[in-house]
Protein backbone atom coordinates (compact mmCIF):
# COMPACT_ATOMS: atom_id res chain seq x y z
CA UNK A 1 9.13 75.99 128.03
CA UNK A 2 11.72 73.56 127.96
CA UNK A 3 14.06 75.42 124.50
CA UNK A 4 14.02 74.42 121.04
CA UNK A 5 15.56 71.18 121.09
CA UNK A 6 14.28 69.74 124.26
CA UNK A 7 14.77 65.22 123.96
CA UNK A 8 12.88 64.79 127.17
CA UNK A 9 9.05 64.36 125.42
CA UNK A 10 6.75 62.03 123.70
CA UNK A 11 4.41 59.62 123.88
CA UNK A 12 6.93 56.35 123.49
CA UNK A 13 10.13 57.29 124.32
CA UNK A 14 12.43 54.29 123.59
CA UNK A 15 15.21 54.92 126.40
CA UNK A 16 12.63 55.15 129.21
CA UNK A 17 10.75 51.73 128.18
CA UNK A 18 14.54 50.01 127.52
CA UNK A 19 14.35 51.25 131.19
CA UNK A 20 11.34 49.79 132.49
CA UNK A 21 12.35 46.69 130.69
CA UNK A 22 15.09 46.11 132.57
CA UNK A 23 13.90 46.54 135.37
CA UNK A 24 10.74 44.49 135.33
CA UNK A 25 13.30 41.63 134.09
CA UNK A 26 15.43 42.70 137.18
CA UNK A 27 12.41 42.76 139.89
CA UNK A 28 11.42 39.03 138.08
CA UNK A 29 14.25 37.69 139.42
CA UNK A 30 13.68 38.82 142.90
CA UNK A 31 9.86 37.82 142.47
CA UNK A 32 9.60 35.32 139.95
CA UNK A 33 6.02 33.80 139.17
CA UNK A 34 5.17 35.51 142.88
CA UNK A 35 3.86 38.76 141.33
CA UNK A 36 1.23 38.58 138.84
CA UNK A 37 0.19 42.07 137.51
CA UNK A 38 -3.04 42.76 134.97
CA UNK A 39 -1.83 43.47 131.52
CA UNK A 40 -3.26 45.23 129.51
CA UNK A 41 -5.04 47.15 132.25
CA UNK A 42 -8.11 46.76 132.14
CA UNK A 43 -8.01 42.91 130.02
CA UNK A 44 -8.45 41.00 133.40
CA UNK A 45 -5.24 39.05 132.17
CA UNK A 46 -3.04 38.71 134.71
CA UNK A 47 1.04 38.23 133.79
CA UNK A 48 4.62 37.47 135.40
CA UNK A 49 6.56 40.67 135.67
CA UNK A 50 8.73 38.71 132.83
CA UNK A 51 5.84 38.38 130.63
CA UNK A 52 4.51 42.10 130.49
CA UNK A 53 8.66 43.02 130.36
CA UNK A 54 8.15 40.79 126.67
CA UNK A 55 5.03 42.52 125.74
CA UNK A 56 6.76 45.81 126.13
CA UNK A 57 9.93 44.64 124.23
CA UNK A 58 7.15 43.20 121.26
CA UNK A 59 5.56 46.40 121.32
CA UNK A 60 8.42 48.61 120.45
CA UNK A 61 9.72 46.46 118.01
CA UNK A 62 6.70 45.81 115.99
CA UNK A 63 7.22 50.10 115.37
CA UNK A 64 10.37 48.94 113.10
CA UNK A 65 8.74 45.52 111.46
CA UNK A 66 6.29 45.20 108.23
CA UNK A 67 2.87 44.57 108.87
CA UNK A 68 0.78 42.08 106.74
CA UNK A 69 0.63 44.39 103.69
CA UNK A 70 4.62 45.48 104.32
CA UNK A 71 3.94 49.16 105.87
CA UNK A 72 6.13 49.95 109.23
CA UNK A 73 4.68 51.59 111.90
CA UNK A 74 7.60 53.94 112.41
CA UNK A 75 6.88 55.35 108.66
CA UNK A 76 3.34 56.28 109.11
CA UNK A 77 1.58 58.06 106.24
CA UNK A 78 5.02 58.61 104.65
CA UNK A 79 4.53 57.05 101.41
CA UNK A 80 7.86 57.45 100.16
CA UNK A 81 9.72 55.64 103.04
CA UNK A 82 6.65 52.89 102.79
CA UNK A 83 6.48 52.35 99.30
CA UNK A 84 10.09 53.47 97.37
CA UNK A 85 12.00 50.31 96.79
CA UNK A 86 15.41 52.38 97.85
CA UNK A 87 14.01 53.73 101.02
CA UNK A 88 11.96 51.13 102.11
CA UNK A 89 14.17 49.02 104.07
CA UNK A 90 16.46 51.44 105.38
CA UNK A 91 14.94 52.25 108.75
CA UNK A 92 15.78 55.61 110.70
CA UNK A 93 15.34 55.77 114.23
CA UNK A 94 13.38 59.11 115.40
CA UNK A 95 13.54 60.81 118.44
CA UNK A 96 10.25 59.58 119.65
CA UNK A 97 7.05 57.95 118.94
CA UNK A 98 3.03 58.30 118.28
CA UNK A 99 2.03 56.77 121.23
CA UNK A 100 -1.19 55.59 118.63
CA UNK A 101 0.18 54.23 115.84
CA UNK A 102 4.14 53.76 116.09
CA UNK A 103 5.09 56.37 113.39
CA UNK A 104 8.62 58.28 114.05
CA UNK A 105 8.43 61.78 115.31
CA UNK A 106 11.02 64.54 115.86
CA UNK A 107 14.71 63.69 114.97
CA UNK A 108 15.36 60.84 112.94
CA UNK A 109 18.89 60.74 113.91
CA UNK A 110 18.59 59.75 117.37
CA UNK A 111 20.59 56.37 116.72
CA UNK A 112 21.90 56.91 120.21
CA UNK A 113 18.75 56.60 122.06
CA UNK A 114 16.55 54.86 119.41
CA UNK A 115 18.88 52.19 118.85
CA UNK A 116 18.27 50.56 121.81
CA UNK A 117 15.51 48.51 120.05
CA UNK A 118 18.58 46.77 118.32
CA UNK A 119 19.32 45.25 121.75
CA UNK A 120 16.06 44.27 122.46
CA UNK A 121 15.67 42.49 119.20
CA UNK A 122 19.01 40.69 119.88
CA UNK A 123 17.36 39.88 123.46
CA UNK A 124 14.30 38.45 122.18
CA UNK A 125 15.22 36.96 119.19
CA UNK A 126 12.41 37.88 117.59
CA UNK A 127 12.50 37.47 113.70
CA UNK A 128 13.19 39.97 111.27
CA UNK A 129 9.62 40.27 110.13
């Protein structure tokens, strides 16, 4: 439908939510602690524009970080990549994402698009792990 190489699908698509992030930081600044919007949907928590902008940047980093027991959600059942002491660490950044559980679909060359989490990191200042 779309050809054989189409970049425009999947569940988590990193440059759309960089997107949204920016944004929701940008319309913060015009609304500040005004606008309160339930997030999760559904959790009856209600949150600055700011705060659910930091929830989405958490979310799509924890895909690259080591759980408790060391696996990555980007890896999913790819034992080799979770497990191999030489592959490991070195993360690849796929073209999208299970919108379930995290793990890397399509491409995993996409360092143009994907990388965007590297800015997000530096934005946050979340820790490596």
């Amino acid at each position: 439908m779309f050809g054989g190489n189409s970049n425009w699908r999947g569940p988590i698509w990193m440059p759309v939510n960089f997107l949204l992030v920016r944004a929701l930081i940008q319309l913060y600044s015009y609304y500040n602690n005004a606008l309160t919007v339930e997030c999760p949907t559904g959790s009856g928590q209600y949150k600055t524009l700011l705060e659910v902008a930091e929830e989405i940047e958490h979310r799509l980093i924890r895909i690259f970080l080591q759980d408790q027991s060391g696996a990555r959600p980007v890896y999913g059942g790819a034992e080799k990549f979770q497990n191999d002491p030489y592959w490991k660490d070195l993360i690849l950044f796929y073209e999208y994402f299970h919108g379930d559980n995290g793990a890397g679909i399509g491409a995993n060359h996409q360092t143009g698009w994907t990388g965007c989490v590297a800015e997000l990191i530096h934005s946050t200042g979340l820790p490596k792990s």
